[in-house]
N, C-alpha and C. Protein backbone atom coordinates (compact mmCIF):
# COMPACT_ATOMS: atom_id res chain seq x y z
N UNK A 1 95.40 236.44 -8.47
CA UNK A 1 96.57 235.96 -9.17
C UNK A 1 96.28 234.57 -9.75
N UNK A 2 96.75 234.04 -10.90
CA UNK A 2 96.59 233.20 -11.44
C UNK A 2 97.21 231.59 -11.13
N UNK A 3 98.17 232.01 -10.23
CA UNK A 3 98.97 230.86 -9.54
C UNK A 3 98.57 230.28 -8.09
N UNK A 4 97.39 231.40 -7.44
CA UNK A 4 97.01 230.81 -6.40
C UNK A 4 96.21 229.25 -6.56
N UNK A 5 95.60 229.18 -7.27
CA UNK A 5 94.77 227.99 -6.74
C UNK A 5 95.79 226.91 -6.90
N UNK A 6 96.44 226.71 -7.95
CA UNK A 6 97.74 225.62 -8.24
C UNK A 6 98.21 225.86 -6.56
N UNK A 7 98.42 227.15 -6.04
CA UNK A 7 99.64 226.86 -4.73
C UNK A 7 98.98 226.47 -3.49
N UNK A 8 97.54 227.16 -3.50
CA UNK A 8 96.25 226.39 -2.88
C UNK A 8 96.23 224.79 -2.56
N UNK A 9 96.72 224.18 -3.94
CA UNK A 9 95.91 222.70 -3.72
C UNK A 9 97.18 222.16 -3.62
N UNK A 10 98.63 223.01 -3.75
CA UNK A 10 99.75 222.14 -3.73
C UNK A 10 99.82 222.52 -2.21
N UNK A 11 99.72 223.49 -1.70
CA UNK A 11 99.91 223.54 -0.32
C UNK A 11 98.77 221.77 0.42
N UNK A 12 97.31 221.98 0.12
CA UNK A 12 96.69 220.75 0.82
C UNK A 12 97.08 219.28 0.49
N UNK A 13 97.87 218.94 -0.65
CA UNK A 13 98.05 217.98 -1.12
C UNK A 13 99.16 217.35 -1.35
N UNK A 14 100.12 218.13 -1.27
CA UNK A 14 101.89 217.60 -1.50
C UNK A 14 102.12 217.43 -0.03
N UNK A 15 102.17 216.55 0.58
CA UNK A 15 102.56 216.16 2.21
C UNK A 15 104.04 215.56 1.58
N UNK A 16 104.92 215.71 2.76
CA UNK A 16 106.43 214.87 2.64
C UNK A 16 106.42 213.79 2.16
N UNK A 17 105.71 212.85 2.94
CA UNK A 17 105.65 211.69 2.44
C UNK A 17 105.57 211.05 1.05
N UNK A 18 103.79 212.34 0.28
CA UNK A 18 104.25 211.35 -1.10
C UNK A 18 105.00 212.37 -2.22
N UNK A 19 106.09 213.17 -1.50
CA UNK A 19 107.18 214.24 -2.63
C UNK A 19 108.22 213.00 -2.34
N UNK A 20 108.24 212.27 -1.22
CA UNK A 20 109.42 211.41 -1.11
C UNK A 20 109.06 210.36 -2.30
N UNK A 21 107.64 209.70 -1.98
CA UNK A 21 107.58 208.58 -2.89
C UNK A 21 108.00 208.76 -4.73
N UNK A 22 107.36 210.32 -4.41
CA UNK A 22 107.84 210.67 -6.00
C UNK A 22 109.11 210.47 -6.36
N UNK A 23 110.04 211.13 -5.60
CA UNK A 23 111.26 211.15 -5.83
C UNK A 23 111.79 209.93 -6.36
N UNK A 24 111.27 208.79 -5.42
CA UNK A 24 111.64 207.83 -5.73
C UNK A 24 111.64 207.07 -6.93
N UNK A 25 110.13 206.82 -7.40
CA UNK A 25 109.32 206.43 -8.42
C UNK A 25 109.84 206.97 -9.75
N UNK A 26 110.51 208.35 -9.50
CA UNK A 26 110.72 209.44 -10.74
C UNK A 26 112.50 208.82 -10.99
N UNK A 27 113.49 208.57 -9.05
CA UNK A 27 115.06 208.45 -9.70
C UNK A 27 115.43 206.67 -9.74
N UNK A 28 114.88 206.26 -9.54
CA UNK A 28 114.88 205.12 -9.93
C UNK A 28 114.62 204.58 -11.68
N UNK A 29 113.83 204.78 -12.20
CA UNK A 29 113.84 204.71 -13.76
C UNK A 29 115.32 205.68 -14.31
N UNK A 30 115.08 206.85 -13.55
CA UNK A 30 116.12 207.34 -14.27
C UNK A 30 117.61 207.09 -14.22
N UNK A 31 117.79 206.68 -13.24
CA UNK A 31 118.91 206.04 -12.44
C UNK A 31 119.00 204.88 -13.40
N UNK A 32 118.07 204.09 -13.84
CA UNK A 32 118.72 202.91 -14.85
C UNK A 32 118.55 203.39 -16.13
N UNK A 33 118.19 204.37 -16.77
CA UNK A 33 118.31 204.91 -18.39
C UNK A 33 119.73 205.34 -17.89
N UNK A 34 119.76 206.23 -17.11
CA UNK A 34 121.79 207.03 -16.64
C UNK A 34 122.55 205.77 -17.28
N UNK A 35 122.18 204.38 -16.44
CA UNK A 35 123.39 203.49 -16.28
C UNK A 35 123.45 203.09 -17.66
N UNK A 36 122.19 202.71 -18.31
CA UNK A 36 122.14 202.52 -19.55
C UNK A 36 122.99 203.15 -20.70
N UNK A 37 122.69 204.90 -20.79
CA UNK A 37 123.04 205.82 -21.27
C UNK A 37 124.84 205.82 -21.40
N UNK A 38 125.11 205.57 -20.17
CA UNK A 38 126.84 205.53 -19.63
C UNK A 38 127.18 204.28 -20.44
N UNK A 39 126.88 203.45 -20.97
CA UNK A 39 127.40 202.44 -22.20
C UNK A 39 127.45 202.71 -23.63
N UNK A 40 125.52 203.05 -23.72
CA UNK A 40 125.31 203.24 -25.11
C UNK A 40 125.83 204.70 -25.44
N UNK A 41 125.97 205.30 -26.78
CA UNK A 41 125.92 206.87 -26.77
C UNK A 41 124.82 207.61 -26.20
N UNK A 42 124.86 208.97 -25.75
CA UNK A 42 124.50 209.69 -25.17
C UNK A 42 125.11 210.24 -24.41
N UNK A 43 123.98 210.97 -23.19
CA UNK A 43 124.34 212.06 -22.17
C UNK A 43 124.33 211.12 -20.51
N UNK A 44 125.17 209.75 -20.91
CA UNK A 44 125.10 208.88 -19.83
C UNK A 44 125.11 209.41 -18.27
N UNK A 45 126.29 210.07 -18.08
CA UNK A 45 126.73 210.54 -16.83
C UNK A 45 125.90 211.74 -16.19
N UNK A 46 125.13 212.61 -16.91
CA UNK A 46 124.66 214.09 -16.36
C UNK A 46 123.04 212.93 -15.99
N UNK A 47 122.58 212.00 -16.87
CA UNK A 47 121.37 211.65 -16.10
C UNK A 47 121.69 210.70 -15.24
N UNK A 48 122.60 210.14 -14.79
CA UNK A 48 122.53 208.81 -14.10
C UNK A 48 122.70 209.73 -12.54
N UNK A 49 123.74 210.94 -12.67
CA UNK A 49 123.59 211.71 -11.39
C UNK A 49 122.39 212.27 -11.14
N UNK A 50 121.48 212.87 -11.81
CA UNK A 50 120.45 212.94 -11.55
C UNK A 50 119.23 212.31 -10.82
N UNK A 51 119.59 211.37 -11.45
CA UNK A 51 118.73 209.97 -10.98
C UNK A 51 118.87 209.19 -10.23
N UNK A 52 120.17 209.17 -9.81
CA UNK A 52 120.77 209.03 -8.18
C UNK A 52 120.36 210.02 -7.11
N UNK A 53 120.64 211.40 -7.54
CA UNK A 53 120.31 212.05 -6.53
C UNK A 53 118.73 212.31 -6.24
N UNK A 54 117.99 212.16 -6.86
CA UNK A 54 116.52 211.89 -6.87
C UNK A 54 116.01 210.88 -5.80
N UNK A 55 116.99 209.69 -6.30
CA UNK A 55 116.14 208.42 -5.59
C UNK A 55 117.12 208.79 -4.05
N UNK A 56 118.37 209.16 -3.93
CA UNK A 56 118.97 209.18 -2.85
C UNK A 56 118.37 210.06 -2.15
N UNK A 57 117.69 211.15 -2.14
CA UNK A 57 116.92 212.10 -1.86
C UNK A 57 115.46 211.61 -1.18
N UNK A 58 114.73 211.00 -2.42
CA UNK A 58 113.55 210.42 -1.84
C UNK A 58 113.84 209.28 -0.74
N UNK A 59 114.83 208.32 -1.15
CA UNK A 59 114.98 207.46 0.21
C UNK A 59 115.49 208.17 1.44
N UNK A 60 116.12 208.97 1.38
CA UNK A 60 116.29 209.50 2.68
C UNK A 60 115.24 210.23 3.40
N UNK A 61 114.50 210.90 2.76
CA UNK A 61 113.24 211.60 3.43
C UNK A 61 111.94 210.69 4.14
N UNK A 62 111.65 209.35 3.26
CA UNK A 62 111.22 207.95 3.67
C UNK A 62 111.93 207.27 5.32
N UNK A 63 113.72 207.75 5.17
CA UNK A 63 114.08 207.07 6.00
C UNK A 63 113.80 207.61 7.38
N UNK A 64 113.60 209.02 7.25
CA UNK A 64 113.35 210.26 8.20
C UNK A 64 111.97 209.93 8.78
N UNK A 65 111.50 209.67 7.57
CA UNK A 65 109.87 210.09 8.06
C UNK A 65 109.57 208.20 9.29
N UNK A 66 110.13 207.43 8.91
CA UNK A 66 110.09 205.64 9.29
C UNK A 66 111.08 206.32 10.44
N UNK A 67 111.98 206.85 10.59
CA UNK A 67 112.38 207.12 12.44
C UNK A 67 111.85 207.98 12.98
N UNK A 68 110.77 208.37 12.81
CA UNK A 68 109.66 209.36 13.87
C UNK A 68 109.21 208.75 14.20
N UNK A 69 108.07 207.47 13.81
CA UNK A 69 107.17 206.38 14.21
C UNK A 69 107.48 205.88 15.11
């Protein structure tokens, strides 16, 4: 199948830790274009939730993973 090796190397290489950091890295920018967006014209409100729930997402999985230690 043509999707194994992609699920291969995502299985050895996507650990919790850095899908959290992503999250973060990814709702944070977006989280300030949202806030941005919500002034200027555009689609303010559908990305700023997005981009909240991204970064609120990634920080919580960070916060999970920092109370096991």
């Amino acid at each position: 199948m043509p999707g194994e090796k992609l699920l291969s190397w995502a299985r050895r290489n996507l650990t919790e830790s850095r899908l959290a950091v992503a999250l973060v890295v990814v709702g944070a920018p977006t989280t300030l274009v949202g806030a941005l967006l919500y002034v200027l014209p555009g689609p303010g409100f559908p990305v700023l939730v997005i981009g909240l729930a991204a970064l609120v997402t990634g920080l919580a999985m960070l916060a999970s993973r920092a109370g096991r230690g």
